[in-house]
Protein backbone atom coordinates (compact mmCIF):
# COMPACT_ATOMS: atom_id res chain seq x y z
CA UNK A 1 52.79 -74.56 106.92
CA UNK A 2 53.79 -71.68 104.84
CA UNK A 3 51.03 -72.51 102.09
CA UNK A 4 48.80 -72.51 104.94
CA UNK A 5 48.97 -69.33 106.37
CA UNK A 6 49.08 -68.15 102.88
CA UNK A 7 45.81 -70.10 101.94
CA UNK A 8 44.14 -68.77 104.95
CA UNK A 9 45.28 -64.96 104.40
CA UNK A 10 44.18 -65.45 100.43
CA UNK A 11 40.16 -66.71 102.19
CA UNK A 12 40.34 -63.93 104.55
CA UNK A 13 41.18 -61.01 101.50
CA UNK A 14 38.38 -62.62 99.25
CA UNK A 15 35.78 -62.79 102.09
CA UNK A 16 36.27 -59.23 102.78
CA UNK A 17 36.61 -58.44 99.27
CA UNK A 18 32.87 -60.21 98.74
CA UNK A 19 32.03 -58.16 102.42
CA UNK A 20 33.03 -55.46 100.86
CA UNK A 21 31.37 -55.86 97.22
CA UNK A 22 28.03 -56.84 98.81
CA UNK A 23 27.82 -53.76 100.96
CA UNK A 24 29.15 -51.39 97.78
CA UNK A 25 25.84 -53.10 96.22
CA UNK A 26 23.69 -52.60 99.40
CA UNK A 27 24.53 -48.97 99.09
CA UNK A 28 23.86 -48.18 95.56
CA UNK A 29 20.73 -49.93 95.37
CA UNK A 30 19.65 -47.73 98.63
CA UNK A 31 20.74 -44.55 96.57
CA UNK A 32 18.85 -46.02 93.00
CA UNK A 33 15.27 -45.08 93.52
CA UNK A 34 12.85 -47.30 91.19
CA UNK A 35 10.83 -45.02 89.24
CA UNK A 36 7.26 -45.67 88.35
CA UNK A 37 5.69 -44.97 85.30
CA UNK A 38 2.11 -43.15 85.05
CA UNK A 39 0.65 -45.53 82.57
CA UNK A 40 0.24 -48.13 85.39
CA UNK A 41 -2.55 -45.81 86.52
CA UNK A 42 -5.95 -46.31 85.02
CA UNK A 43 -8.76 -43.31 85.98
CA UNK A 44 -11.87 -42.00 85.01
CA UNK A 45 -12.35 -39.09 82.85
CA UNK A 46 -14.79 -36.29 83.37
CA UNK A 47 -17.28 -37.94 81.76
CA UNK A 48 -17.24 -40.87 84.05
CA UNK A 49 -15.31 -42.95 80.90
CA UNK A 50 -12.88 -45.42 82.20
CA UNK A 51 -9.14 -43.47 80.75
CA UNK A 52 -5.91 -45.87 81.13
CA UNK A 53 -2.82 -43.93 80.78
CA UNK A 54 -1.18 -47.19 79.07
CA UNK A 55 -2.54 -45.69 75.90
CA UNK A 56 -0.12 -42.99 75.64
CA UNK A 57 2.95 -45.08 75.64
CA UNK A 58 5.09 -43.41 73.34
CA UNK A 59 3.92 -39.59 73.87
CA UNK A 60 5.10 -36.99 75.61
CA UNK A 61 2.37 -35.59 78.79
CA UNK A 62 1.70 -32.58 80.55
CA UNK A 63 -0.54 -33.17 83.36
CA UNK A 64 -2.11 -29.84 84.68
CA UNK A 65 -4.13 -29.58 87.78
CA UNK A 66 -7.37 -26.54 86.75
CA UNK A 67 -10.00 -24.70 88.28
CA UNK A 68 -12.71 -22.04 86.69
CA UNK A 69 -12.31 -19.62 89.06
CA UNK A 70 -8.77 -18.76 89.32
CA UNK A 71 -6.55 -15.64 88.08
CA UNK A 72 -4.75 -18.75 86.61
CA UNK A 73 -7.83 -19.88 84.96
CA UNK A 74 -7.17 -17.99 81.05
CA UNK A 75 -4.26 -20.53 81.03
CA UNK A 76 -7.10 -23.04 79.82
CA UNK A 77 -6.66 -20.78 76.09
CA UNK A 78 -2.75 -21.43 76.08
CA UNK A 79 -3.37 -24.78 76.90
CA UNK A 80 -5.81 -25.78 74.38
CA UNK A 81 -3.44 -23.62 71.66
CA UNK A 82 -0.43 -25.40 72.68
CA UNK A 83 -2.33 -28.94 72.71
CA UNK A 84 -3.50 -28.18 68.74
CA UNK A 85 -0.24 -27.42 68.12
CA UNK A 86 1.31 -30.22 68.98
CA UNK A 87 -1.36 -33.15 69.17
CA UNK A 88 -0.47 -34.71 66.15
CA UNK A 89 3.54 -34.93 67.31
CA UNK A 90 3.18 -37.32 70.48
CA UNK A 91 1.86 -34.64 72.57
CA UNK A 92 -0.82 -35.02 74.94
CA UNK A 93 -2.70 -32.56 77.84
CA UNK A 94 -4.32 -34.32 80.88
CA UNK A 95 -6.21 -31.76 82.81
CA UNK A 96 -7.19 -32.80 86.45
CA UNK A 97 -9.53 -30.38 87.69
CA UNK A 98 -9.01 -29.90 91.50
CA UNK A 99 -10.80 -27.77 94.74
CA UNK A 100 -8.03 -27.95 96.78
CA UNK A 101 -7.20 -24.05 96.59
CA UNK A 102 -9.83 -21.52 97.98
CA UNK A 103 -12.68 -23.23 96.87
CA UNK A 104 -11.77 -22.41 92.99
CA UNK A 105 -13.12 -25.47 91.44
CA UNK A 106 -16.61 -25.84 92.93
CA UNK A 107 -18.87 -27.14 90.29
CA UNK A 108 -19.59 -30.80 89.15
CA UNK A 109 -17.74 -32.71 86.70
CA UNK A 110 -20.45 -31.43 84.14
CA UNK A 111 -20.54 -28.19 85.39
CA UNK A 112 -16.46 -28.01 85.08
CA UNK A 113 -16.73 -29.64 81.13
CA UNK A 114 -19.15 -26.74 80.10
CA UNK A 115 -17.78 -23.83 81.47
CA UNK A 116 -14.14 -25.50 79.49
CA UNK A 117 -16.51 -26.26 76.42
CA UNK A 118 -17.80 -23.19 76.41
CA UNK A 119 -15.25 -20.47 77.49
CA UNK A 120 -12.08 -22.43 76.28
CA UNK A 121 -13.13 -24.61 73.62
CA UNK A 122 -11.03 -27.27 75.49
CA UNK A 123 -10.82 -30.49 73.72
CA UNK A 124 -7.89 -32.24 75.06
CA UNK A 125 -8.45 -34.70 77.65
CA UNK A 126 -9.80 -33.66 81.14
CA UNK A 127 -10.93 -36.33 83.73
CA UNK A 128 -13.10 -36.50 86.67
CA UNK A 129 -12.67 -33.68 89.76
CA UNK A 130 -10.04 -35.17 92.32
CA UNK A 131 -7.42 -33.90 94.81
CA UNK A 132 -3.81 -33.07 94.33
CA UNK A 133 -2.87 -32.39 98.09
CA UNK A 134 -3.21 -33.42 101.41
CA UNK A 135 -4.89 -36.99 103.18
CA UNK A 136 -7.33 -38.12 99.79
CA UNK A 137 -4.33 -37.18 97.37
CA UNK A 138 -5.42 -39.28 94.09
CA UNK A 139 -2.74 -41.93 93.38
CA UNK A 140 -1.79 -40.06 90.57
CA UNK A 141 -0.65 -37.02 92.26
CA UNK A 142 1.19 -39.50 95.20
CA UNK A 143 3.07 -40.67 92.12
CA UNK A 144 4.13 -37.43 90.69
CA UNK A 145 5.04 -35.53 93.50
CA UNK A 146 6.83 -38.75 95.76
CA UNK A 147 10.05 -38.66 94.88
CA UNK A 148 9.91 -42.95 95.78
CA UNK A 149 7.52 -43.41 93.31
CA UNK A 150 8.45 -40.70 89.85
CA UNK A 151 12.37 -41.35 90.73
CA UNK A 152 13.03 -37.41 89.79
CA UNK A 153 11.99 -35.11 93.11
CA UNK A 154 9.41 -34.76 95.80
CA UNK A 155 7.64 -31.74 95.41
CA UNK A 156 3.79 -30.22 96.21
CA UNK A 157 1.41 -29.03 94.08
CA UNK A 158 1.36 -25.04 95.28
CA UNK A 159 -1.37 -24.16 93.23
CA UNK A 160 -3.94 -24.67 90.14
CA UNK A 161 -1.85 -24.95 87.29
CA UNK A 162 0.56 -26.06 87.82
CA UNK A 163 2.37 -28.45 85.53
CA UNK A 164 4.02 -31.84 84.90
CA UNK A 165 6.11 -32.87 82.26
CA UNK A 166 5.85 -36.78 81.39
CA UNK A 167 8.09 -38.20 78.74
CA UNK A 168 7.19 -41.01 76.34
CA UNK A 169 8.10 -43.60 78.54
CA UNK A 170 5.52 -42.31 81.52
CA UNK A 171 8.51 -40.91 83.66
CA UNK A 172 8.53 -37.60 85.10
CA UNK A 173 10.93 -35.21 84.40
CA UNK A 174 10.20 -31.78 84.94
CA UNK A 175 7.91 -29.70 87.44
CA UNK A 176 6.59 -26.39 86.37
CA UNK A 177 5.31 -23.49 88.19
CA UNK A 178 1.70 -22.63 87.96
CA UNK A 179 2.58 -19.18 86.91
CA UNK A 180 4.79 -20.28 84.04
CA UNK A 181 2.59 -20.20 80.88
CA UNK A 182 2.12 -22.67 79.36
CA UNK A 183 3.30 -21.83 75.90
CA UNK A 184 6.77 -21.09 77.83
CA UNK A 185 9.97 -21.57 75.94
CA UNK A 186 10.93 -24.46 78.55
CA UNK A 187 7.54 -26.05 77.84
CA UNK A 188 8.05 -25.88 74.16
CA UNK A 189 11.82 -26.45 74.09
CA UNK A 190 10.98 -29.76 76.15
CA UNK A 191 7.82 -30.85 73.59
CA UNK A 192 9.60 -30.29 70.60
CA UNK A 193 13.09 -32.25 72.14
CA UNK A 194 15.34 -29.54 71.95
């Protein structure tokens, strides 16, 4: 009888030792947010060319939302200096030019690649004219400002500009300011891995 009792107290501790393990696990995997990567997304650029982020595995991205007719827009010349800089080093700029801010980026996808061309010299990557707020967000934009999906924050995009800092791997891990210019110490501190 004795063995038993102590038989059935030993079950009852190791079922509500696995109880408790199983809700311990149940808890943490609620708290662990999967993060997405950015190279699953495949878009077009602004010259209607099919651009798969898979083919910067292995660099670091800042993806900037632009417009021509900004007080932000002479950030296109830090840009491009900061992208010659550092283009050979695993460094790459994705500009996304976007209307979503008083009508500041108007023109057509050609109209947006020859004012760059011609004003800024651009020649790192820009794609096609999308949204980066409200109900026909582009799925890239859902991704880096959903905390579910990048795994770092949720945020908004408050303005042209502003920036996001991908690492090598496609994760997200910093959100700049649109005021902060782009050749800021944080920007370069983070590009050069210090």
């Amino acid at each position: 009888m004795k063995y038993a009792c102590f038989f059935s107290m030993f079950i009852a501790l190791y079922s509500c030792g696995q109880t408790k393990i199983t809700s311990d696990d149940s808890k943490n995997s609620a708290m662990n947010i999967t993060k997405e990567s950015i190279h699953q997304f495949k878009v077009s650029d602004i010259n209607g060319q099919s651009f798969d982020f898979a083919s910067l595995k292995g660099k670091k991205i800042l993806v900037v939302n632009t417009a021509s007719k900004c007080g932000l827009t002479p950030q296109y010349e830090k840009l491009e200096a900061l992208y010659k800089m550092y283009k050979n080093s695993n460094f790459e700029i994705i500009g996304f030019p976007a209307n979503n801010f008083m009508g500041q980026e108007p023109g057509s996808n050609a109209d947006i690649a020859a004012f760059c061309q011609k004003n800024y010299g651009v020649s790192f990557k820009m794609m096609e004219k999308i949204s980066v707020k409200g109900s026909d967000m582009h799925p890239v934009y859902q991704f880096l400002t959903d905390r579910s999906k990048n795994g770092l924050e949720d945020n908004s995009v408050q303005w042209n500009f502003q920036k996001y800092l991908i690492d090598e791997n496609g994760f997200l891990t910093k959100v700049v300011s649109p005021r902060t210019s782009p050749d800021d110490e944080e920007i370069v501190k983070w590009i050069e891995g210090k």
